[in-house]
C-alpha atoms as a PDB file:
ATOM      1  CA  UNK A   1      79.961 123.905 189.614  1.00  0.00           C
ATOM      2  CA  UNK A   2      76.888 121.852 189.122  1.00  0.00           C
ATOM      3  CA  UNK A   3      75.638 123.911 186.443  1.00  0.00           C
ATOM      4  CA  UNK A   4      78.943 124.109 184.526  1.00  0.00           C
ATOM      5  CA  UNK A   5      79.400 120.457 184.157  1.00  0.00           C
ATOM      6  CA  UNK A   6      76.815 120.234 181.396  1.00  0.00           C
ATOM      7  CA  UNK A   7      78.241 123.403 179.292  1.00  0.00           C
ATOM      8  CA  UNK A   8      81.830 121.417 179.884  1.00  0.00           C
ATOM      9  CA  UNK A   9      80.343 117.859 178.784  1.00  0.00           C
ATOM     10  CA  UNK A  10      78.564 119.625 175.858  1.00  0.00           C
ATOM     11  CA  UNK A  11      81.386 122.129 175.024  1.00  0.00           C
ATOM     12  CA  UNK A  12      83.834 118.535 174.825  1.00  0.00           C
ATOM     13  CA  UNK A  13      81.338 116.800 172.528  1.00  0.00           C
ATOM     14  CA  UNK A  14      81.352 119.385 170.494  1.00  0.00           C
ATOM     15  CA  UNK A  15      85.038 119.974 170.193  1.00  0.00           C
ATOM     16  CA  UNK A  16      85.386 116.025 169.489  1.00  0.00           C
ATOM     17  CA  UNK A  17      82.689 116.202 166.938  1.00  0.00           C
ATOM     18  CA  UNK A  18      84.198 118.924 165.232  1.00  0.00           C
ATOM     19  CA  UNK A  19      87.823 116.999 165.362  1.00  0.00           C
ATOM     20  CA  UNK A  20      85.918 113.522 163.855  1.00  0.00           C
ATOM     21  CA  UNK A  21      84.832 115.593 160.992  1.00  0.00           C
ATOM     22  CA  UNK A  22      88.258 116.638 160.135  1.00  0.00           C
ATOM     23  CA  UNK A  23      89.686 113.827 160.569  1.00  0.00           C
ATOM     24  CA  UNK A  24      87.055 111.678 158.692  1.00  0.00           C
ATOM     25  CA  UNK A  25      86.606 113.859 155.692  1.00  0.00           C
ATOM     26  CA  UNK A  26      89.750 112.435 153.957  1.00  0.00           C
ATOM     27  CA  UNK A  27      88.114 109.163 153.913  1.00  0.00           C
ATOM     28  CA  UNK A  28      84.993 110.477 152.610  1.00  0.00           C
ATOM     29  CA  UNK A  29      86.664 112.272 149.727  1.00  0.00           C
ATOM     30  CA  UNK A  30      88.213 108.813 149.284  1.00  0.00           C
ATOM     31  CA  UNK A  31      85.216 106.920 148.526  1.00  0.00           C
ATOM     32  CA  UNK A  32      83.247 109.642 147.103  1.00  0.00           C
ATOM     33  CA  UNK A  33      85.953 109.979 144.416  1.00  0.00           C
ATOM     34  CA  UNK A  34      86.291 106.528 143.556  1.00  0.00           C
ATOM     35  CA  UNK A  35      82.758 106.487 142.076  1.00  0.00           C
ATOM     36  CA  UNK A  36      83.790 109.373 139.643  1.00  0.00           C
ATOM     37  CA  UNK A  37      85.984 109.896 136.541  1.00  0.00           C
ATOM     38  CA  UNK A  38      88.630 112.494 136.264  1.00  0.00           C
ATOM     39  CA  UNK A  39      85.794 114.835 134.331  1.00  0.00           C
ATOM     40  CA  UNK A  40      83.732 114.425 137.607  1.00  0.00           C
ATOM     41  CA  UNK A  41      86.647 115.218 139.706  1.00  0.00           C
ATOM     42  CA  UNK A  42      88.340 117.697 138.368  1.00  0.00           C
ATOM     43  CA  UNK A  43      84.619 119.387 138.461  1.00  0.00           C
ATOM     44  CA  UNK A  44      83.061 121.957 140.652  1.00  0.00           C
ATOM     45  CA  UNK A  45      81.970 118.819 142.562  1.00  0.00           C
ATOM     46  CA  UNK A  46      81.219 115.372 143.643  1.00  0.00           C
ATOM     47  CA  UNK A  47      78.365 113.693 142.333  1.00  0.00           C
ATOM     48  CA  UNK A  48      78.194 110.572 144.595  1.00  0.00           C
ATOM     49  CA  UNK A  49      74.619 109.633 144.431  1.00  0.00           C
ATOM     50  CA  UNK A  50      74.211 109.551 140.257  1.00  0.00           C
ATOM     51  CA  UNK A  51      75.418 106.244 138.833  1.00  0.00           C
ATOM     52  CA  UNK A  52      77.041 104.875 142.410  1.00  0.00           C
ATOM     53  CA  UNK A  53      78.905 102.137 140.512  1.00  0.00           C
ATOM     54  CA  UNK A  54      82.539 101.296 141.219  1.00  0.00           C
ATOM     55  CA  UNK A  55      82.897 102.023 136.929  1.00  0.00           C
ATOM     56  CA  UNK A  56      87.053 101.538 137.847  1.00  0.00           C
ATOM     57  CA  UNK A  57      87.250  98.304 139.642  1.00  0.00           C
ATOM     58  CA  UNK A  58      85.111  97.203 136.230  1.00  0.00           C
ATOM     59  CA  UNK A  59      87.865  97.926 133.875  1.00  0.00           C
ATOM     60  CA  UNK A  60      89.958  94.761 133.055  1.00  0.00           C
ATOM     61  CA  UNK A  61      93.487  95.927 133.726  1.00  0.00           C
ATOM     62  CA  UNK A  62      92.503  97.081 137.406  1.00  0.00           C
ATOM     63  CA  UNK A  63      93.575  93.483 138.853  1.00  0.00           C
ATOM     64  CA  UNK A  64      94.093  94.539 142.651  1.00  0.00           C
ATOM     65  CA  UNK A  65      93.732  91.105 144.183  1.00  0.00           C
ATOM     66  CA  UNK A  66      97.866  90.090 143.516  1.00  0.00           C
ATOM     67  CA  UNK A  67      98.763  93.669 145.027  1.00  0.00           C
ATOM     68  CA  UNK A  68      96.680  92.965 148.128  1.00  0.00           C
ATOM     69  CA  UNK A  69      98.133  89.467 148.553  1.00  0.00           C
ATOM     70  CA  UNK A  70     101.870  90.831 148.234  1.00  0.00           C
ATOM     71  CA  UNK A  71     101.123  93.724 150.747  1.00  0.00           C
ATOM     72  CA  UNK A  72      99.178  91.410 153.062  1.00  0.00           C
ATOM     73  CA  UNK A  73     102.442  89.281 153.531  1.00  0.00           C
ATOM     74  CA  UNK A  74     104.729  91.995 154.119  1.00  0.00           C
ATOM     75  CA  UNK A  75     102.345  93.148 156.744  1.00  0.00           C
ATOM     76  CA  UNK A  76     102.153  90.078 158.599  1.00  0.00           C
ATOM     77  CA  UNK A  77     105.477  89.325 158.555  1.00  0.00           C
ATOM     78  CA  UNK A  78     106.757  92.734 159.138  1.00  0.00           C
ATOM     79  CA  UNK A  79     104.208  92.091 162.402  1.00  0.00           C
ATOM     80  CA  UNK A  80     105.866  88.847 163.391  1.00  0.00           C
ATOM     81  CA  UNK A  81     109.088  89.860 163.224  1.00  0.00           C
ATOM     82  CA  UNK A  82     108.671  93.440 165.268  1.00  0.00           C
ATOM     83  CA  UNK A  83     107.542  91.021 168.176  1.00  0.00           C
ATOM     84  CA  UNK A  84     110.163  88.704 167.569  1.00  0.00           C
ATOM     85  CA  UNK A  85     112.422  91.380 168.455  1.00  0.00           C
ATOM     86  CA  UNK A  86     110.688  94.138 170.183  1.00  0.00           C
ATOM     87  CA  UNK A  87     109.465  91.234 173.118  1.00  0.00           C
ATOM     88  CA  UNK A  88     112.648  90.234 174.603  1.00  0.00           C
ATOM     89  CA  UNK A  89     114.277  93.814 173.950  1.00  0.00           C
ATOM     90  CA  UNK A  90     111.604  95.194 175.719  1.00  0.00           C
ATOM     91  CA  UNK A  91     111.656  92.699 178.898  1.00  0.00           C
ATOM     92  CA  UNK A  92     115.182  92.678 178.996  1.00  0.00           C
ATOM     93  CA  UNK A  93     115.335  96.702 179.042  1.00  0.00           C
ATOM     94  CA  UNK A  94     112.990  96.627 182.195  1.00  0.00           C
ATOM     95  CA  UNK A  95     113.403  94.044 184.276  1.00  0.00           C
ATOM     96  CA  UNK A  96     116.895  94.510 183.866  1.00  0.00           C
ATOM     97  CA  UNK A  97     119.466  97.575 184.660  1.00  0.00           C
ATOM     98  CA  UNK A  98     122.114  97.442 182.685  1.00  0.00           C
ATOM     99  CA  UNK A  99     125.226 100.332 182.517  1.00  0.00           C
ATOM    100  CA  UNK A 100     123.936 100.956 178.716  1.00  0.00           C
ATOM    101  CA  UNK A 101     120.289 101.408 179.233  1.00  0.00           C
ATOM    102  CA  UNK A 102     119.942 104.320 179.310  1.00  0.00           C
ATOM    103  CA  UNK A 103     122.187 105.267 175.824  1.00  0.00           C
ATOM    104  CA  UNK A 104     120.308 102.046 174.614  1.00  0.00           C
ATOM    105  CA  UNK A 105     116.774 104.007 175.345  1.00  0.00           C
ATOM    106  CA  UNK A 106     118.307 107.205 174.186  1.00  0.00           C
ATOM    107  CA  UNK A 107     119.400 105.600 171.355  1.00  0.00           C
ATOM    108  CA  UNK A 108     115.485 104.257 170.584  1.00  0.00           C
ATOM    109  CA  UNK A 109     114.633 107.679 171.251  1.00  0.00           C
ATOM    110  CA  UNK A 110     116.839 109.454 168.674  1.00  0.00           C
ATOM    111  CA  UNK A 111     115.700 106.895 166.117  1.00  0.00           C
ATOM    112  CA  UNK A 112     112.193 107.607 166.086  1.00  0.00           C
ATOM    113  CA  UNK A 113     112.951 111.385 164.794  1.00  0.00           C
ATOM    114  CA  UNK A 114     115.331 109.820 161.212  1.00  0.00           C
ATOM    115  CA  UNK A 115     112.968 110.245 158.393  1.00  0.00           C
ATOM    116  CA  UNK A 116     111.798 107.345 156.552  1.00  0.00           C
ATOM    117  CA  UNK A 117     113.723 108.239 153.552  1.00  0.00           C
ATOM    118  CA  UNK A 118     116.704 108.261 155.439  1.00  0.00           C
ATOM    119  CA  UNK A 119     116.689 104.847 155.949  1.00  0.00           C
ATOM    120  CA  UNK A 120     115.441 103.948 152.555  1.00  0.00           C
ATOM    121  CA  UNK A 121     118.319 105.516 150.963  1.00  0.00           C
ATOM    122  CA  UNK A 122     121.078 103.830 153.383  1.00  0.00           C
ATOM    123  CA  UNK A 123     119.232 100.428 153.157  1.00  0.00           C
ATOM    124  CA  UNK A 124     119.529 100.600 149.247  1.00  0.00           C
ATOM    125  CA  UNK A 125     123.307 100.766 149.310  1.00  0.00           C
ATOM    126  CA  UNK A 126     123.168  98.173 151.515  1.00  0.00           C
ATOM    127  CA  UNK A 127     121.032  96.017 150.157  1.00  0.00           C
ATOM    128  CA  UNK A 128     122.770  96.488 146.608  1.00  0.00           C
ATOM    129  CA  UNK A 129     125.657  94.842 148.275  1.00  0.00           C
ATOM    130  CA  UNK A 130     123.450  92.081 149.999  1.00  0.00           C
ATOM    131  CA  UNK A 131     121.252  91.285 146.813  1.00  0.00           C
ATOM    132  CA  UNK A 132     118.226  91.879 148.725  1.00  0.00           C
ATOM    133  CA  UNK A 133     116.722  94.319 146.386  1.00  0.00           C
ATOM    134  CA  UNK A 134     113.630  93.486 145.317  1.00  0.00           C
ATOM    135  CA  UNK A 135     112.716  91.089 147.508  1.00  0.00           C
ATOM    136  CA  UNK A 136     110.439  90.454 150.306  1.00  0.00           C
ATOM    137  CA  UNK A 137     112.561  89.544 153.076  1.00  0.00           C
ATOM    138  CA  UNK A 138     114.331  92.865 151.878  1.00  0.00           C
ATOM    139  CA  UNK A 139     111.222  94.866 152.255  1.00  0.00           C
ATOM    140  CA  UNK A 140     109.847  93.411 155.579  1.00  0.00           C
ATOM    141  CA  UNK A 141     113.124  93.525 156.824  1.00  0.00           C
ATOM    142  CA  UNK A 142     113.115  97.787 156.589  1.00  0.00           C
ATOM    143  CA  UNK A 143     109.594  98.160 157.437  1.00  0.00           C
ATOM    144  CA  UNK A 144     110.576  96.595 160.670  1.00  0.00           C
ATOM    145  CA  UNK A 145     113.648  97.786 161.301  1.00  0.00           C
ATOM    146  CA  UNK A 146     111.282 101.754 161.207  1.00  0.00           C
ATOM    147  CA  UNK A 147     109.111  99.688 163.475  1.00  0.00           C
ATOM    148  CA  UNK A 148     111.353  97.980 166.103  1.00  0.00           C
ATOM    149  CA  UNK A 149     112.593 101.152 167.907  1.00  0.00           C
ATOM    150  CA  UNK A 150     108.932 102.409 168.985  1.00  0.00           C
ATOM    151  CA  UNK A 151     107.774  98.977 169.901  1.00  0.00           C
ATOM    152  CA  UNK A 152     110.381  98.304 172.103  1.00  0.00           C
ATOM    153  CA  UNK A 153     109.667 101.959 173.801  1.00  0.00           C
ATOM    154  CA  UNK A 154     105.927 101.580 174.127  1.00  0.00           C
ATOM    155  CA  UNK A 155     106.286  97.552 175.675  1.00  0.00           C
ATOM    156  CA  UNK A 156     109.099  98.688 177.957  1.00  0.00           C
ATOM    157  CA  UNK A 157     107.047 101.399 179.326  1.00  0.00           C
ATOM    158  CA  UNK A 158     103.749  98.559 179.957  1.00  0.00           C
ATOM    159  CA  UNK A 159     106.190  96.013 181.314  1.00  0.00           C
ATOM    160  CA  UNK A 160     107.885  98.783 183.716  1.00  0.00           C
ATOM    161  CA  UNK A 161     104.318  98.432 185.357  1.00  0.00           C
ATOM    162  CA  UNK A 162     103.843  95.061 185.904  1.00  0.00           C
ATOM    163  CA  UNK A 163     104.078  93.893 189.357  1.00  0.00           C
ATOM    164  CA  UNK A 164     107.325  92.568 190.339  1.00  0.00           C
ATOM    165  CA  UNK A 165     105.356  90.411 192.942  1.00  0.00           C
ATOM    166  CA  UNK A 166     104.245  88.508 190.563  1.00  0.00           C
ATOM    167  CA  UNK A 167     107.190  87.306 189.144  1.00  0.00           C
ATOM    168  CA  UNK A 168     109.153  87.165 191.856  1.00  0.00           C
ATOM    169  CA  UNK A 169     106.468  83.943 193.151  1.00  0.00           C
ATOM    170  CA  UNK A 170     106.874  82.862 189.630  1.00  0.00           C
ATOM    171  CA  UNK A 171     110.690  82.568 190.425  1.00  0.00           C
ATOM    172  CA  UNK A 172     110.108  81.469 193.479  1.00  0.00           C
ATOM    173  CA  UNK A 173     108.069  78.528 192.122  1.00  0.00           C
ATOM    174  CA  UNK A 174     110.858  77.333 190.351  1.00  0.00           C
ATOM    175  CA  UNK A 175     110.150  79.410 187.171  1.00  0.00           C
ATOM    176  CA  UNK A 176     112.905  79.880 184.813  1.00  0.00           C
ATOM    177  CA  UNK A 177     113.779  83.169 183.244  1.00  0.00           C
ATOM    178  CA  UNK A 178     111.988  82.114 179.937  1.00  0.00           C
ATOM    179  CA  UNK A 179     108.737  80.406 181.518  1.00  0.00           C
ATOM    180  CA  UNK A 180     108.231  83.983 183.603  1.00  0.00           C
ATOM    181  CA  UNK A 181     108.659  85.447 180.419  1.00  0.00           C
ATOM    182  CA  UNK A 182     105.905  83.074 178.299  1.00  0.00           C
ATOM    183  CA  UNK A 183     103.785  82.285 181.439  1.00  0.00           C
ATOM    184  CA  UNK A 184     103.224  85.030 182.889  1.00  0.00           C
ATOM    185  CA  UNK A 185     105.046  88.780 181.241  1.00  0.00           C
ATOM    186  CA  UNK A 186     103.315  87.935 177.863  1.00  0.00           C
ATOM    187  CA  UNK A 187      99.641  87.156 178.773  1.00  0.00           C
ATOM    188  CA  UNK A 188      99.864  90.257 181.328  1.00  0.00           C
ATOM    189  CA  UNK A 189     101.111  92.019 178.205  1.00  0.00           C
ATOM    190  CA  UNK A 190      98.323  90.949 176.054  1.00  0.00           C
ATOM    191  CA  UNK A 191      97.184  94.320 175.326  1.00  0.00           C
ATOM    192  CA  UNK A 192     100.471  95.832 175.063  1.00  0.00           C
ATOM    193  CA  UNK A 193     101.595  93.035 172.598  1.00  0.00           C
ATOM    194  CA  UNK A 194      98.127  93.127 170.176  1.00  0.00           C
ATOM    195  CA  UNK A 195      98.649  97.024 169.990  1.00  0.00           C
ATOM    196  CA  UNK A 196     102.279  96.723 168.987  1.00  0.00           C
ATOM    197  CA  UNK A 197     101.141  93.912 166.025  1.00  0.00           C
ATOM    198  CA  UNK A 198      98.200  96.043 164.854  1.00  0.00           C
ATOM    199  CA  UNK A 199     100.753  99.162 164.628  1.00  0.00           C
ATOM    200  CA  UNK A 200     103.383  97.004 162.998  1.00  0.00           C
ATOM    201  CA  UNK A 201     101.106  95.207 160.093  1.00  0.00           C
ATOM    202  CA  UNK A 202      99.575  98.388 159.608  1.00  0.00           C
ATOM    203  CA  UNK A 203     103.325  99.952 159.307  1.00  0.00           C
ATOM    204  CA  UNK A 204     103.922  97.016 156.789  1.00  0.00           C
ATOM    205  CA  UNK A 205     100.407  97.505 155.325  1.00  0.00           C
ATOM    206  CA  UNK A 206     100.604 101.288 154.348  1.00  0.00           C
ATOM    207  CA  UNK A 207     104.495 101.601 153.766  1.00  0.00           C
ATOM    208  CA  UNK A 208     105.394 103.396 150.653  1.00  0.00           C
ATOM    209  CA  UNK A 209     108.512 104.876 150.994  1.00  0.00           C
ATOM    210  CA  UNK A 210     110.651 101.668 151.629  1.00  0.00           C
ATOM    211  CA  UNK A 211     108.666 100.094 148.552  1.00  0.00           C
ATOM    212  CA  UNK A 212     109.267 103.172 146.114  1.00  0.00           C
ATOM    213  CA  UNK A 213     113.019 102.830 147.077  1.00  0.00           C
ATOM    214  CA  UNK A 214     114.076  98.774 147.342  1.00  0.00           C
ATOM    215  CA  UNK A 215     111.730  97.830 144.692  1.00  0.00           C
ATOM    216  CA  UNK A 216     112.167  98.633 141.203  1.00  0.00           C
ATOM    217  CA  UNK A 217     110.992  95.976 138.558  1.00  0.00           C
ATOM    218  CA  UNK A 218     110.192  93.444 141.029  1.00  0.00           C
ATOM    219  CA  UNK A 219     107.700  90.627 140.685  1.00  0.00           C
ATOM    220  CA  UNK A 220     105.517  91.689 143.311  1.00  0.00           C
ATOM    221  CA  UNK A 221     104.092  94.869 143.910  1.00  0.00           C
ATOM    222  CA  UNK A 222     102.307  96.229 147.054  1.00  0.00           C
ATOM    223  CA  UNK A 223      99.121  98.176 146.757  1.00  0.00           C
ATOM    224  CA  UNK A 224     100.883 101.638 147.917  1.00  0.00           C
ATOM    225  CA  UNK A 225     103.355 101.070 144.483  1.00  0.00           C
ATOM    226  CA  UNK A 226     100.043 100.057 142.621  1.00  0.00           C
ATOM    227  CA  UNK A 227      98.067 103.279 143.400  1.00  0.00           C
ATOM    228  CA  UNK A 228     101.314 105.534 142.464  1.00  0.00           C
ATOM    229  CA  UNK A 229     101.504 104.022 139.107  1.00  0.00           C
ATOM    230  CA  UNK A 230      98.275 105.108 138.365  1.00  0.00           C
ATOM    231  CA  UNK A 231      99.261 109.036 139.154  1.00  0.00           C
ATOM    232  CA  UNK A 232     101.881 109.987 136.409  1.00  0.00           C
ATOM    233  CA  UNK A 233     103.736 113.540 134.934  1.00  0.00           C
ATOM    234  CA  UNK A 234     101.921 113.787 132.007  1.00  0.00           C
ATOM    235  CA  UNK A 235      98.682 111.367 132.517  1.00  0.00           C
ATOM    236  CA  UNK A 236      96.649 110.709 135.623  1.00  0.00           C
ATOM    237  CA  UNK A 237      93.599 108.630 136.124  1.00  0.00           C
ATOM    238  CA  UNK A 238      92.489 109.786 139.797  1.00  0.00           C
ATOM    239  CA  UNK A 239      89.663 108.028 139.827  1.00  0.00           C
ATOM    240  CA  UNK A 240      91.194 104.658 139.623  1.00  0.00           C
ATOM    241  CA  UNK A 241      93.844 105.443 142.291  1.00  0.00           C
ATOM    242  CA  UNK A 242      91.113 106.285 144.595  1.00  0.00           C
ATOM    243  CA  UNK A 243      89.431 103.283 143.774  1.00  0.00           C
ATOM    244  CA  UNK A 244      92.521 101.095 144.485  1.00  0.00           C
ATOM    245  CA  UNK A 245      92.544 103.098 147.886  1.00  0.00           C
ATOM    246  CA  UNK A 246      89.310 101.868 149.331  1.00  0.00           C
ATOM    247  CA  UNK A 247      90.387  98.739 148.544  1.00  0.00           C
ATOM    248  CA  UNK A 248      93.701  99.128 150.600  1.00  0.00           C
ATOM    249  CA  UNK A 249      91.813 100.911 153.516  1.00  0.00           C
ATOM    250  CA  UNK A 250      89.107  98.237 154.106  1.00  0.00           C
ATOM    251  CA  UNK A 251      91.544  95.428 155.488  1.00  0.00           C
ATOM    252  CA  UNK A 252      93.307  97.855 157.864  1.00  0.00           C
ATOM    253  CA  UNK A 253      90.093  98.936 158.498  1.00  0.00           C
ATOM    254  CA  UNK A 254      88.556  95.904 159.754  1.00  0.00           C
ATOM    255  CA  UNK A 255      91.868  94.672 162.037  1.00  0.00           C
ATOM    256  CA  UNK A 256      91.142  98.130 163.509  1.00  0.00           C
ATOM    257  CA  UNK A 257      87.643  97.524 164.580  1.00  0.00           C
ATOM    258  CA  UNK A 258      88.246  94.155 165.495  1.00  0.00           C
ATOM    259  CA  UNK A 259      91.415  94.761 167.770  1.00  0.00           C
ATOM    260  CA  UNK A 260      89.760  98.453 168.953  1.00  0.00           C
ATOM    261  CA  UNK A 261      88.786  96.876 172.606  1.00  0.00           C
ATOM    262  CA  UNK A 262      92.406  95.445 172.892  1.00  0.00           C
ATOM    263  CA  UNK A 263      94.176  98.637 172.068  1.00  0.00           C
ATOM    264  CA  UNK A 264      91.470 101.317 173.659  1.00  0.00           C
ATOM    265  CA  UNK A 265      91.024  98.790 176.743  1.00  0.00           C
ATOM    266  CA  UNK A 266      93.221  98.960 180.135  1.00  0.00           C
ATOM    267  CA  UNK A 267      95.022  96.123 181.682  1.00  0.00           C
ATOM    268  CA  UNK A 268      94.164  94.473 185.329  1.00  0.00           C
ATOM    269  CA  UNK A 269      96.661  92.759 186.194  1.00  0.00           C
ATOM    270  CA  UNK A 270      95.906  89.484 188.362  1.00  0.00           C
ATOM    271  CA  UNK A 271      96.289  89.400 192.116  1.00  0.00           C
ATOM    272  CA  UNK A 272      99.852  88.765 193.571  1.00  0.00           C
ATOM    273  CA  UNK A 273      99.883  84.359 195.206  1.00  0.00           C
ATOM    274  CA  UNK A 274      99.228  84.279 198.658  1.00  0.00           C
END
């Protein structure tokens, strides 16, 4: 057994190593391309080291800073308002049994599998109606209405595990139902709740299909719309898309690294009062 371990260990490195290069080699293509022109990429090959200049982001009608502002605020708020309705939803659904929680879970459940465009499609009609076409509330509004359903799941299933001991001396201390809730569910939830608003701004961040469908003409346009526009029938400048990409993966990619200990870390929950 002794001497398998280390084939195992090795044999699992390997296997991960192999997985990190798949995974990672989209990215690389990403950045390698936005240093070329659509001669260089429609080549035999990349040439990344000769001339490593960002020649698209140079060009004066590549503005990206207005696309990243408007996509930055229907992230955040998209974020905001998935907790303001995923939190309570989710506490409610386990702390409490009611005669429709189950349907209301299966319910959750059946929504996770309706494609995107789906929902785009029945949101337009409804949104022609509502006048909320081409608008941000309109926008932030479906990317977290996609987003609600699995952030209630994932923060009932934490808050199923929290120890009822805990807030039973919180009620026992006089506690009302919405101090238990602030004082104690939510910072024993920290985790739970950071992982939720990194998945939800990122949701808002990267949406595309909700954008291509509500907004048409608008005054703002987020940096998903901005790359499209740049990949036509007839003409295509791939080089410039790709540079617009980078730019688009770089904030994500920093709230990933700095939330990463949050989201990868486990829980301990505090000892139960004496």
């Amino acid at each position: 057994m002794s001497r398998q371990r280390p084939f195992t260990a090795a044999l699992a490195a390997l296997g991960a190593l192999v997985a990190l290069v798949f995974l990672l080699f989209p990215l690389y293509a990403v950045i390698v391309g936005s240093f070329e022109n659509n001669n260089q990429l429609l080549g035999t090959h990349y040439n990344f080291c000769r001339h490593a200049q960002l020649r698209q982001l140079q060009r004066g009608h590549l503005h990206p800073g207005r696309h990243i502002v408007s996509t930055l605020i229907i992230g955040l708020f998209t974020a905001l308002l998935v907790l303001v309705i995923a939190l309570p939803a989710a506490h409610a659904l386990a702390r409490y049994r009611f005669r429709v929680t189950a349907m209301l879970v299966g319910g959750l459940l059946i929504a996770q599998i309706l494609p995107a465009i789906v929902i785009a499609n029945s949101l337009f009609l409804i949104y022609h109606k509502l006048h909320l076409l081409n608008t941000y509330p309109g926008l932030i509004l479906a990317d977290a209405s996609y987003g609600v359903p699995f952030s209630i799941l994932v923060l009932r299933a934490f808050m199923l595990g929290l120890p009822n001991d805990v807030l039973q001396a919180a009620r026992v201390d006089g506690a009302s139902e919405w101090k238990t809730f602030v004082r104690i569910v939510l910072p024993m939830s920290r985790s739970a709740v950071i992982t939720i608003a990194v998945f939800a701004f990122l949701n808002g961040w990267g949406d595309f299909i909700f954008a291509l469908t509500l907004l048409s003409g608008s005054s703002f346009e987020p940096i998903t719309l901005s790359i499209y526009s740049y990949i036509g029938e007839f003409t295509s400048n791939i080089g410039e898309a790709l540079a617009l990409c980078v730019i688009g993966i770089l904030p994500a990619a920093m709230l990933l690294i700095a939330a990463q200990r949050y989201i990868a870390a486990g829980l301990t929950v505090g000892s139960v009062k004496g």
